[in-house]
N, C-alpha and C. Protein backbone atom coordinates (compact mmCIF):
# COMPACT_ATOMS: atom_id res chain seq x y z
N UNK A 1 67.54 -179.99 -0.18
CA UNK A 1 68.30 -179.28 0.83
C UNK A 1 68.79 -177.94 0.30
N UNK A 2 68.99 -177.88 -1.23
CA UNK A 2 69.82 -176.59 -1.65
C UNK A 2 69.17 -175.62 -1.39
N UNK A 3 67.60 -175.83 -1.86
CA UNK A 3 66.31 -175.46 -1.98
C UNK A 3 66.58 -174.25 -0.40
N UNK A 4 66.63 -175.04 0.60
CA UNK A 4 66.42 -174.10 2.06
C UNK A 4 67.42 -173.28 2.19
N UNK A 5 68.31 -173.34 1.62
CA UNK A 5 69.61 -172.67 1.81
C UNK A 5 70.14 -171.33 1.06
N UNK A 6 69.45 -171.65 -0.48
CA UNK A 6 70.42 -170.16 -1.31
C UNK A 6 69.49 -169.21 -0.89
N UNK A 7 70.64 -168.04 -0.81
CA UNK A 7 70.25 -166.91 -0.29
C UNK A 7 70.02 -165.90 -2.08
N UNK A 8 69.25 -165.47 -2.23
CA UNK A 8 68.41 -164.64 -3.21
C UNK A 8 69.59 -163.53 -3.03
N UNK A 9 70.38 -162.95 -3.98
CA UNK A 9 71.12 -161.99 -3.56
C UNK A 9 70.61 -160.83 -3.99
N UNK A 10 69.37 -160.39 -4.19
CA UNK A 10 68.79 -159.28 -4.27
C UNK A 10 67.74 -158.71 -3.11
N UNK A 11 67.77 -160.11 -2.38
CA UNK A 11 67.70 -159.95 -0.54
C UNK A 11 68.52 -159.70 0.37
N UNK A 12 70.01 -159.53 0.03
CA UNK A 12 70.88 -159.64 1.44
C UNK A 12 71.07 -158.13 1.04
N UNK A 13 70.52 -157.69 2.71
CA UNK A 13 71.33 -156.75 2.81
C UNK A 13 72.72 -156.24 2.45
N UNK A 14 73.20 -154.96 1.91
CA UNK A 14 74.38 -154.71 1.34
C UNK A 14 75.49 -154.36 2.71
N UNK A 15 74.82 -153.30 3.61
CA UNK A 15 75.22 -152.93 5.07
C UNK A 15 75.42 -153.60 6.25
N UNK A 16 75.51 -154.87 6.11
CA UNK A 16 75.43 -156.18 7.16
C UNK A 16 75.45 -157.23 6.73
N UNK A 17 76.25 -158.12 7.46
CA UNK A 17 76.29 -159.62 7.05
C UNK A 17 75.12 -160.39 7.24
N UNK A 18 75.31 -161.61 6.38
CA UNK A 18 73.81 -162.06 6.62
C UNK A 18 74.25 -163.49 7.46
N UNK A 19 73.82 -163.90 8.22
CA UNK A 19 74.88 -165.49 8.76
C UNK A 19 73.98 -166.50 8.50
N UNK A 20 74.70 -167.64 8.68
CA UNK A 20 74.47 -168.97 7.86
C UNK A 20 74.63 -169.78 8.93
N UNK A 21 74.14 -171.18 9.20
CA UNK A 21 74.23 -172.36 10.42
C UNK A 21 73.96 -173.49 9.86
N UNK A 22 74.76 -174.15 8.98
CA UNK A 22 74.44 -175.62 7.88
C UNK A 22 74.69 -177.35 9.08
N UNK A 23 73.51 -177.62 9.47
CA UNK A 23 74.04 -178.71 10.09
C UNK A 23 73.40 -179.88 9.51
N UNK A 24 73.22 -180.64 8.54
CA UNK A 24 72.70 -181.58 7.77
C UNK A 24 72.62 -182.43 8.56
N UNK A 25 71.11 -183.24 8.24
CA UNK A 25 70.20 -184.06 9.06
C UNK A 25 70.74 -185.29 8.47
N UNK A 26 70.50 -186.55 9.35
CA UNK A 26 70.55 -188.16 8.55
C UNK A 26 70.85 -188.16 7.09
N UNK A 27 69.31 -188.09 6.79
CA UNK A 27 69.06 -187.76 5.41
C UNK A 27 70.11 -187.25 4.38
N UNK A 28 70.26 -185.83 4.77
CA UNK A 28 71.00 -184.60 3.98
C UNK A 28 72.41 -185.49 4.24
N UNK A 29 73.05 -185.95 5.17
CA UNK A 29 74.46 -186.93 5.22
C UNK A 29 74.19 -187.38 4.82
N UNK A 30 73.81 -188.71 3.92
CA UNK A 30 73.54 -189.88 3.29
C UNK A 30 73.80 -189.59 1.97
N UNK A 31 73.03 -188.37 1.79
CA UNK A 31 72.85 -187.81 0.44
C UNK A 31 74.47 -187.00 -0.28
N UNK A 32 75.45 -186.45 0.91
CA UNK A 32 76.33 -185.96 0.83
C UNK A 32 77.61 -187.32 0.73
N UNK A 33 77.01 -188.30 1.65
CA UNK A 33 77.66 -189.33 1.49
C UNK A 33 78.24 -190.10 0.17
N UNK A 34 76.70 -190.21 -0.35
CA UNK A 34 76.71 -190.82 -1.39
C UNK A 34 77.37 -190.09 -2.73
N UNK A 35 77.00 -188.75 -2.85
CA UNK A 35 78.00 -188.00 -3.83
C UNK A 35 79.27 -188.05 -4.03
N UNK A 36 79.75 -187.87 -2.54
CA UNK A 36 81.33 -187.75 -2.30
C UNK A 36 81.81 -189.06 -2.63
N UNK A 37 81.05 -190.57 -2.54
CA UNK A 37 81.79 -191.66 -2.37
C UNK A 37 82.49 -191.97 -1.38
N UNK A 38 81.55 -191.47 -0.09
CA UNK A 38 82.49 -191.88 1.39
C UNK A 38 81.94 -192.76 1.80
N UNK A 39 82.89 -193.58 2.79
CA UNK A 39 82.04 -194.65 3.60
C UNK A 39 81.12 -194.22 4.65
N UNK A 40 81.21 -193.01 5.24
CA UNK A 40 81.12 -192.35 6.84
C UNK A 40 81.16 -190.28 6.28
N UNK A 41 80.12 -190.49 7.38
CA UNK A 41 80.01 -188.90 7.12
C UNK A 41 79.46 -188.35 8.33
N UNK A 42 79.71 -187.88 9.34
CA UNK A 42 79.46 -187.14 10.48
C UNK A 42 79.59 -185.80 11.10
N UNK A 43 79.25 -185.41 11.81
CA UNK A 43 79.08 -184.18 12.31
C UNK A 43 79.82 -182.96 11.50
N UNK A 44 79.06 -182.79 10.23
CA UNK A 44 79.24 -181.95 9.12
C UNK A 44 78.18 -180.38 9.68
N UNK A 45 79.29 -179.62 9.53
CA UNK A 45 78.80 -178.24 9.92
C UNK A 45 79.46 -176.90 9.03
N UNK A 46 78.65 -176.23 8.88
CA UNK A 46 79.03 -175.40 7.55
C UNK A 46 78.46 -173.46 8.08
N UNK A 47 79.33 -172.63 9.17
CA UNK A 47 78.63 -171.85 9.64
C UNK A 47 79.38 -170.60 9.14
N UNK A 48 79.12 -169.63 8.96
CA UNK A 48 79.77 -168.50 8.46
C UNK A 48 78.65 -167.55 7.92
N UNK A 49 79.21 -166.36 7.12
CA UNK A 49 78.06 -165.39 6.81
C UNK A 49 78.59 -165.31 5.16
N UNK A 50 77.37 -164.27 4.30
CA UNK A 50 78.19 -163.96 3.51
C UNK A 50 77.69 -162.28 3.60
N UNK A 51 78.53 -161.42 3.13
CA UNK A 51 78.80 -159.75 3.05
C UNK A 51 79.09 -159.37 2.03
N UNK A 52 78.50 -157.87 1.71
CA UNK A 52 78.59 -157.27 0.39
C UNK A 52 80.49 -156.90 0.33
N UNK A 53 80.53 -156.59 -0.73
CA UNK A 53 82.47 -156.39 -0.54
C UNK A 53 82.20 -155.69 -2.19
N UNK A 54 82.00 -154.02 -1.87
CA UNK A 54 82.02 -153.38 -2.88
C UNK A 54 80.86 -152.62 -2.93
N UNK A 55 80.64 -152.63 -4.05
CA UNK A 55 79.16 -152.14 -4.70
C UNK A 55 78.37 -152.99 -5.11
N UNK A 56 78.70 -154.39 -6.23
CA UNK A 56 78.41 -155.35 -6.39
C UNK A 56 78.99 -156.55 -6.26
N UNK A 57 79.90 -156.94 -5.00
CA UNK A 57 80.86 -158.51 -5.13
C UNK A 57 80.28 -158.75 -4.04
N UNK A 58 80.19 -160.22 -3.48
CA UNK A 58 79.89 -160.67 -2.05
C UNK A 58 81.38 -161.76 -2.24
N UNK A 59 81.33 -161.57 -0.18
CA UNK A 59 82.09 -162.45 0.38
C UNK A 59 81.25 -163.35 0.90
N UNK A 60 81.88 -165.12 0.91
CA UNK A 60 81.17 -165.95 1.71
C UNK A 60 82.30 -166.15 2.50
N UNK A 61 82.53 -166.32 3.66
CA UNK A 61 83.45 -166.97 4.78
C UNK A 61 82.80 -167.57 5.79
N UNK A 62 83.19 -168.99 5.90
CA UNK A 62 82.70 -169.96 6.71
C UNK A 62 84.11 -170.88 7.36
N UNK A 63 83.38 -171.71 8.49
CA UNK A 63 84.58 -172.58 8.80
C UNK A 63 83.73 -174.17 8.53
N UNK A 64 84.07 -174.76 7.82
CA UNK A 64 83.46 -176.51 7.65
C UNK A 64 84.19 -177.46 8.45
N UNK A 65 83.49 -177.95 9.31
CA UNK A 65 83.41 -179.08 9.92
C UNK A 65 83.12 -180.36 9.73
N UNK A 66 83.89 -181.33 9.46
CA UNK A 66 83.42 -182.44 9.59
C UNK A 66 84.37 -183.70 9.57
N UNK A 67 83.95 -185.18 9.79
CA UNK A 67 84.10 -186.25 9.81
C UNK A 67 84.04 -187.13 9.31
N UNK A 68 85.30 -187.50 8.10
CA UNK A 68 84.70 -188.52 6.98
C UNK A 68 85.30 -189.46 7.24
N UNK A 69 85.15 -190.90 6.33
CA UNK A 69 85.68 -192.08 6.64
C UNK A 69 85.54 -192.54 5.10
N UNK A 70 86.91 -192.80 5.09
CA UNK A 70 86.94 -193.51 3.12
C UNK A 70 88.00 -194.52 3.41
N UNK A 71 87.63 -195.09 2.42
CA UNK A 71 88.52 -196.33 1.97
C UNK A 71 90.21 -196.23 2.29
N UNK A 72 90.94 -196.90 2.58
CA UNK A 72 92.59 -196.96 2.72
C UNK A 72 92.71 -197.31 1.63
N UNK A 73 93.69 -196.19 0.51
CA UNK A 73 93.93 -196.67 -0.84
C UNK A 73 94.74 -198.17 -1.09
N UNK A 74 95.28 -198.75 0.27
CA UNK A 74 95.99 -199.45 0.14
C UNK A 74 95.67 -201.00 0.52
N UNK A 75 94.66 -200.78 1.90
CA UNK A 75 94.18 -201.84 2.23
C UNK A 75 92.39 -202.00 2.44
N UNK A 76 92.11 -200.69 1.44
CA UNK A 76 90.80 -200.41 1.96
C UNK A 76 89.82 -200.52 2.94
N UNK A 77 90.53 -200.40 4.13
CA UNK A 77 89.68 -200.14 5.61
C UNK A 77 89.62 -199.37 5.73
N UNK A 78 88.66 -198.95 6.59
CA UNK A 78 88.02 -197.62 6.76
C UNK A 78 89.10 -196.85 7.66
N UNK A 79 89.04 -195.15 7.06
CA UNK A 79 90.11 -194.46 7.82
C UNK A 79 89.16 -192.99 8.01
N UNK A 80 89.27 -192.52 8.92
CA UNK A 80 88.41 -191.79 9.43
C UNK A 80 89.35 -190.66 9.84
N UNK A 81 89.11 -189.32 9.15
CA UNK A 81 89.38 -187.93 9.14
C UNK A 81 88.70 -187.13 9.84
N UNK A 82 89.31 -186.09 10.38
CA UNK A 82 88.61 -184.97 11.04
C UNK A 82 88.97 -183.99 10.06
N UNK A 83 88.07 -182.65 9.35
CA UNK A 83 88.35 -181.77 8.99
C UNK A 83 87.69 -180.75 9.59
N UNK A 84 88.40 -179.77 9.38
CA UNK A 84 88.27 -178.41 10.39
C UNK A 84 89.08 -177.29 9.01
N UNK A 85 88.44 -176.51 8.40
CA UNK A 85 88.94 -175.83 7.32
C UNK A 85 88.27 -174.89 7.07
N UNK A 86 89.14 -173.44 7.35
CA UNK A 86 88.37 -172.10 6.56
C UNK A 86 87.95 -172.15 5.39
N UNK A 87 86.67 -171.84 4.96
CA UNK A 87 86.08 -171.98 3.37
C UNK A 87 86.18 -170.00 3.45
N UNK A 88 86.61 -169.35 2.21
CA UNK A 88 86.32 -168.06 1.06
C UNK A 88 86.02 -168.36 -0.44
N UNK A 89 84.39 -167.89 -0.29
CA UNK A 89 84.45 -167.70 -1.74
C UNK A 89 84.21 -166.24 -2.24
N UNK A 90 84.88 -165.76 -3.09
CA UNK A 90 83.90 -164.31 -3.26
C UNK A 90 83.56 -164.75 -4.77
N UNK A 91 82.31 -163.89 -4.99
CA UNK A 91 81.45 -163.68 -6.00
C UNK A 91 81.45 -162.53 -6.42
N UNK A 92 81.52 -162.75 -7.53
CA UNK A 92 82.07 -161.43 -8.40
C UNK A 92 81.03 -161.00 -9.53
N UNK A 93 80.44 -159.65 -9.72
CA UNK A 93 79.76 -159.15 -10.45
C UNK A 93 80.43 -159.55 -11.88
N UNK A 94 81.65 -158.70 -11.75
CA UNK A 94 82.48 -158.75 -13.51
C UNK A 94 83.45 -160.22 -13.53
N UNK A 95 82.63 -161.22 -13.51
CA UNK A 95 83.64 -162.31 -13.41
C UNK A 95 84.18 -162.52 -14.57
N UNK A 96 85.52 -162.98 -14.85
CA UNK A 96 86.09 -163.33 -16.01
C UNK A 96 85.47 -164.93 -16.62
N UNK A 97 85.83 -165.13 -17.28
CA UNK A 97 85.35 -166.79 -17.84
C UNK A 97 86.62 -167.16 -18.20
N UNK A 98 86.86 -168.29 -17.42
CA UNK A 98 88.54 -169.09 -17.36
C UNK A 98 88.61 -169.53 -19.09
N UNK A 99 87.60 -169.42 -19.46
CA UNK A 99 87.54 -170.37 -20.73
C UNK A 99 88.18 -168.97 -22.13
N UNK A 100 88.21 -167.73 -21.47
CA UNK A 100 88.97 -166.86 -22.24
C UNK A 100 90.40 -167.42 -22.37
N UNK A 101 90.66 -167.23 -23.58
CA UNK A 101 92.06 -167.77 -24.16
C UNK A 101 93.38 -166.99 -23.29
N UNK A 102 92.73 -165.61 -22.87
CA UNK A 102 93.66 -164.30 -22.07
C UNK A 102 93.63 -164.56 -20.40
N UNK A 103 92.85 -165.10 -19.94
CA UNK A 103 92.71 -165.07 -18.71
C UNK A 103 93.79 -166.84 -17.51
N UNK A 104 93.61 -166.32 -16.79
CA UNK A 104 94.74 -167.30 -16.06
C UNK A 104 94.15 -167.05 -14.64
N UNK A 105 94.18 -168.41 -14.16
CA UNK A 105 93.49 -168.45 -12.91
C UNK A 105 94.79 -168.72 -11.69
N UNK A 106 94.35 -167.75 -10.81
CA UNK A 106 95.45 -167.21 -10.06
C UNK A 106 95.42 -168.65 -8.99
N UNK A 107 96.66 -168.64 -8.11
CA UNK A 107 96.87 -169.94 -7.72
C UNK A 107 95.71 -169.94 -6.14
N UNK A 108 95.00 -170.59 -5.67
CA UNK A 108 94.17 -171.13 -5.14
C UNK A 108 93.06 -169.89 -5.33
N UNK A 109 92.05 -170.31 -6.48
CA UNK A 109 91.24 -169.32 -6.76
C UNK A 109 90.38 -169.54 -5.85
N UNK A 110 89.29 -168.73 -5.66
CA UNK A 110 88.57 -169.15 -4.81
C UNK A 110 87.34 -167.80 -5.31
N UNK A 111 87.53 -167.24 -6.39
CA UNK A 111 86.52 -166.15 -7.19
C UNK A 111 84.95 -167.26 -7.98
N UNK A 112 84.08 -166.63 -8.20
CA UNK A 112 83.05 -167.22 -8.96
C UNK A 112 82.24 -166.41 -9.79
N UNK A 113 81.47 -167.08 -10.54
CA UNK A 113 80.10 -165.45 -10.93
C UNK A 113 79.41 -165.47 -9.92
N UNK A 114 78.81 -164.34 -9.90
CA UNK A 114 77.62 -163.71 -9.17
C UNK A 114 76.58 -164.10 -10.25
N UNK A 115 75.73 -164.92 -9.21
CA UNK A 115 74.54 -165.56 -10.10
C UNK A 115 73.26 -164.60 -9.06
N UNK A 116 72.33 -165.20 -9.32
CA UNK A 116 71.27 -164.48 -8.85
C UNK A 116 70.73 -165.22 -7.10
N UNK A 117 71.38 -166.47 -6.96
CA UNK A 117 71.33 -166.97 -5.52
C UNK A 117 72.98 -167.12 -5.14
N UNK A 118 73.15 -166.91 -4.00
CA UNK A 118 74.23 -167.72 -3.42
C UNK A 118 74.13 -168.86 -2.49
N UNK A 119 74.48 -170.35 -2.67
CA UNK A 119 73.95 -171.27 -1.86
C UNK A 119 74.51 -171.86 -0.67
N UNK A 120 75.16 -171.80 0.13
CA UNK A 120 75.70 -172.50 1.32
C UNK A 120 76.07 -173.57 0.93
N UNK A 121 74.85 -174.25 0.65
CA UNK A 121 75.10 -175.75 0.71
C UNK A 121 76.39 -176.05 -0.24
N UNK A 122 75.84 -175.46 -1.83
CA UNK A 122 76.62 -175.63 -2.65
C UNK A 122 77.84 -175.81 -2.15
N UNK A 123 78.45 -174.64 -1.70
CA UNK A 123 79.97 -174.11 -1.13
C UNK A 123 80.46 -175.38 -0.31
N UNK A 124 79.55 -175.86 0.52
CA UNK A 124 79.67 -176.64 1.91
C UNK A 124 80.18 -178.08 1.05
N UNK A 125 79.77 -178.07 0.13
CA UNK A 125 79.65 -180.33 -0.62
C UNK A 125 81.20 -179.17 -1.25
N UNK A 126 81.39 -178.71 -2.31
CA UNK A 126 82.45 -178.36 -2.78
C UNK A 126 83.92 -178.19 -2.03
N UNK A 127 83.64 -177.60 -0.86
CA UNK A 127 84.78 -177.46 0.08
C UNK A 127 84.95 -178.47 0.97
N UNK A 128 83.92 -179.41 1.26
CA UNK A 128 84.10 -180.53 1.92
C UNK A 128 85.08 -181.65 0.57
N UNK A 129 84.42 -181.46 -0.57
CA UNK A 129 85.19 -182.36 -1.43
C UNK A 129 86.60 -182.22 -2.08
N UNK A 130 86.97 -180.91 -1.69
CA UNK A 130 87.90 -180.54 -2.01
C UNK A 130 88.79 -180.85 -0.79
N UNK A 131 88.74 -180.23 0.60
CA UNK A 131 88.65 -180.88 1.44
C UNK A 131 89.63 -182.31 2.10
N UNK A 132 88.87 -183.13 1.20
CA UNK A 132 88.80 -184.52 1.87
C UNK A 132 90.64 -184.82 1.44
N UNK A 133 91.19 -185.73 1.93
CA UNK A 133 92.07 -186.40 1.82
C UNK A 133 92.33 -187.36 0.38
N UNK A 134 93.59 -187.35 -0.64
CA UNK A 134 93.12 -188.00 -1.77
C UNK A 134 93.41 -189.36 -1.78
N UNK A 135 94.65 -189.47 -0.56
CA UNK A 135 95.04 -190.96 -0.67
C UNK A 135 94.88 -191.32 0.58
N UNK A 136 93.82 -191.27 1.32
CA UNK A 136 93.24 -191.79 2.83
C UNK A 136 94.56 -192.97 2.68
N UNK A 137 95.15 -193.61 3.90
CA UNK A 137 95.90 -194.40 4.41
C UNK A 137 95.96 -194.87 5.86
N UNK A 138 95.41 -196.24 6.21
CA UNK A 138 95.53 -196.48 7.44
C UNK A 138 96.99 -196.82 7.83
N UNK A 139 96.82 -195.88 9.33
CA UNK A 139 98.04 -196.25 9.85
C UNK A 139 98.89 -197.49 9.86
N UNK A 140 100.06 -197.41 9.43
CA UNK A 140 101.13 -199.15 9.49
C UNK A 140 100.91 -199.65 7.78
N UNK A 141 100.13 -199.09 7.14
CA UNK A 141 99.57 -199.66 5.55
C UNK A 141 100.83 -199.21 4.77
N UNK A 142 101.53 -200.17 4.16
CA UNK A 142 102.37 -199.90 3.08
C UNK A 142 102.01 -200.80 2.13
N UNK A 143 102.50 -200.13 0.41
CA UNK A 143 101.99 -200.60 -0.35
C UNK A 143 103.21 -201.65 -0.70
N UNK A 144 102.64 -202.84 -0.79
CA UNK A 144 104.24 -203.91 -1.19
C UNK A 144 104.47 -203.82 -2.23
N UNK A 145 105.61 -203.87 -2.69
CA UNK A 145 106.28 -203.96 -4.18
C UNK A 145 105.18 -205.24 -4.75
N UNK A 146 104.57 -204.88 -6.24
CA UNK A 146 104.04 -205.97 -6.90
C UNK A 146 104.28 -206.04 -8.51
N UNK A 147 104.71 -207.10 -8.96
CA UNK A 147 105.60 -207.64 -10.36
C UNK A 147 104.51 -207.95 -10.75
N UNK A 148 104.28 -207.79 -11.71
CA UNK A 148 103.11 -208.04 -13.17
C UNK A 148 103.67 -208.29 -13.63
N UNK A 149 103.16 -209.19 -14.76
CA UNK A 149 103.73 -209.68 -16.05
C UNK A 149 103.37 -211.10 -16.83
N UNK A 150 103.75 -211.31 -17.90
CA UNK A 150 102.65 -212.44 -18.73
C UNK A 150 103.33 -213.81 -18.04
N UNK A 151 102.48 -214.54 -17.89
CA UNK A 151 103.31 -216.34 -17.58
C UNK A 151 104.18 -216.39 -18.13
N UNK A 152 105.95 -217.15 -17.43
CA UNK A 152 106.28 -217.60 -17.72
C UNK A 152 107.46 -216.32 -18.95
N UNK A 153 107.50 -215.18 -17.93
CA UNK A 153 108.36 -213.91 -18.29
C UNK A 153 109.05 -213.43 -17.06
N UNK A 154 109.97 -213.22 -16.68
CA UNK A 154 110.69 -212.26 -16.13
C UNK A 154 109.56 -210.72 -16.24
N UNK A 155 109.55 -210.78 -14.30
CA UNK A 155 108.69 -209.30 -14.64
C UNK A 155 109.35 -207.97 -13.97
N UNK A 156 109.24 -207.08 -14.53
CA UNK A 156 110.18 -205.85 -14.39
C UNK A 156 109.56 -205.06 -13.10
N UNK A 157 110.63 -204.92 -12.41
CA UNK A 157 110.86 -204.63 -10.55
C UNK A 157 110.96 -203.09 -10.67
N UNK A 158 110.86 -202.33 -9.76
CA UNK A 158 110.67 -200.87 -9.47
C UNK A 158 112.35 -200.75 -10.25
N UNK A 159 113.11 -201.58 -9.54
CA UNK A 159 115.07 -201.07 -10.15
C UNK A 159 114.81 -201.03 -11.25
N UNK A 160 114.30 -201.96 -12.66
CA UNK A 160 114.41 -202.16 -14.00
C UNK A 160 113.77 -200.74 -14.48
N UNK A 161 112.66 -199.64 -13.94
CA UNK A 161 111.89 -199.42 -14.74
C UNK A 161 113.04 -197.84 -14.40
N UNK A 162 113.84 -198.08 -13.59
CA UNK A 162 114.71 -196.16 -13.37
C UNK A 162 115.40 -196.18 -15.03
N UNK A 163 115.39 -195.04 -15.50
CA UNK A 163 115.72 -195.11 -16.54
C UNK A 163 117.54 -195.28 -17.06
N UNK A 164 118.04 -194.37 -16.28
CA UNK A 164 119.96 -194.77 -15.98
C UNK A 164 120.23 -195.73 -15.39
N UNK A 165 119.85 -196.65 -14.54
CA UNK A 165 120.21 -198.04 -13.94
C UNK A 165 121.21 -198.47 -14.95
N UNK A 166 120.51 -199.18 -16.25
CA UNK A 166 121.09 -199.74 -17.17
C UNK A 166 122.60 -198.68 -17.59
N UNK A 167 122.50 -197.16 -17.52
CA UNK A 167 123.58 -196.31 -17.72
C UNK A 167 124.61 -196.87 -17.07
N UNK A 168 124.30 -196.81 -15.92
CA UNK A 168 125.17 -196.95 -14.89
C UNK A 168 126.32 -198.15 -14.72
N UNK A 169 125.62 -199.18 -15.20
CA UNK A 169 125.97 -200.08 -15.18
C UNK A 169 126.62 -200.21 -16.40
N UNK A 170 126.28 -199.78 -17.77
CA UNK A 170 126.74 -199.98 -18.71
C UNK A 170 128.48 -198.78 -18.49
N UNK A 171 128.37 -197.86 -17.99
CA UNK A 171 128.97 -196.80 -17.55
C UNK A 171 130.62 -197.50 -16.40
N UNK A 172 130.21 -198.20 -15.77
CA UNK A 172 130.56 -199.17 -15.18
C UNK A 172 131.58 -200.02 -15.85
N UNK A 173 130.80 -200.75 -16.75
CA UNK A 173 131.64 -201.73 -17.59
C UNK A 173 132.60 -201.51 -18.21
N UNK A 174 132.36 -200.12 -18.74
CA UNK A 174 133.55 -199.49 -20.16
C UNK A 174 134.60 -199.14 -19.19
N UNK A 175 134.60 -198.56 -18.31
CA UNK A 175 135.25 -198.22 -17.04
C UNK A 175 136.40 -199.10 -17.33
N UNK A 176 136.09 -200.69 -17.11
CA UNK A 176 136.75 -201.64 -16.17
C UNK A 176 137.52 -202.45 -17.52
N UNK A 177 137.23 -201.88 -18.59
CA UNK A 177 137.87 -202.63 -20.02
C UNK A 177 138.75 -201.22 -20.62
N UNK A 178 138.56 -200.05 -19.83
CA UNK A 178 139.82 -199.25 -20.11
C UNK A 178 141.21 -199.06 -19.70
């Protein structure tokens, strides 16, 4: 699928946008499915252009569409999302490398290198995965308090594990013997 999609950036015109229409077949969902680790994957759409922005940087701007369904972290039934989300990436001729000891990545980066293709698709699985929801939850699902612990032990409750509880109480006591 990537294959049909990257655009050669020594083909796009510099003076005009070039536009993009990503609507993945059966197949291409299954395949997106299976990466992401979703249960459900539907009407995934990935449309936007990308444009020169400079002399040498491109903009990609798209809007992604789609419909996933993942696990309830809590009761693992299926919970089913709608996303609807502006994707920007720009690509940058002089990109920095995060891995410089000097450099600091500004808060929701959204910069890359300028490689010799730019791919849609790529952008489309990345922003869909980014995207997605981290702790899917079906509606009414709460997680119940649950005590671990070895046979035949006292097992330590959400109160035991606050760290001043015991202060407090100890705080308490001296109180009542002064």
């Amino acid at each position: 699928m990537s294959n049909m999609t990257s655009l050669r950036v020594a083909d796009l015109p510099q003076n005009t946008p070039t536009s993009f229409e990503l609507r993945p077949n059966a197949t291409e969902l299954d395949n997106i499915k299976a990466e992401l680790d979703l249960l459900g994957l539907r009407k995934l759409s990935f449309v936007g252009q990308v444009e020169a922005e400079g002399k040498k940087d491109w903009v990609l701007t798209a809007k992604l569409g789609a419909t996933v369904v993942q696990p309830c972290v809590v009761t693992l039934e299926p919970v089913t999302t709608r996303i609807d989300v502006p994707v920007t990436r720009t690509f940058l001729a002089d990109w920095a490398d995060p891995e410089d000891e000097e450099f600091e990545i500004p808060e929701g980066d959204e910069t890359e290198a300028l490689g010799t293709e730019i791919d849609p698709t790529q952008v489309m699985i990345e922003a869909l995965s980014l995207a997605l929801p981290l702790y899917p939850r079906k509606e009414g699902a709460e997680l119940e308090q649950a005590d671990y612990t070895e046979p035949g032990k006292q097992a330590m409750t959400d109160e035991d594990a606050k760290p001043f509880a015991g202060l407090a109480s100890l705080r308490d006591a001296l109180k009542k013997d002064e």
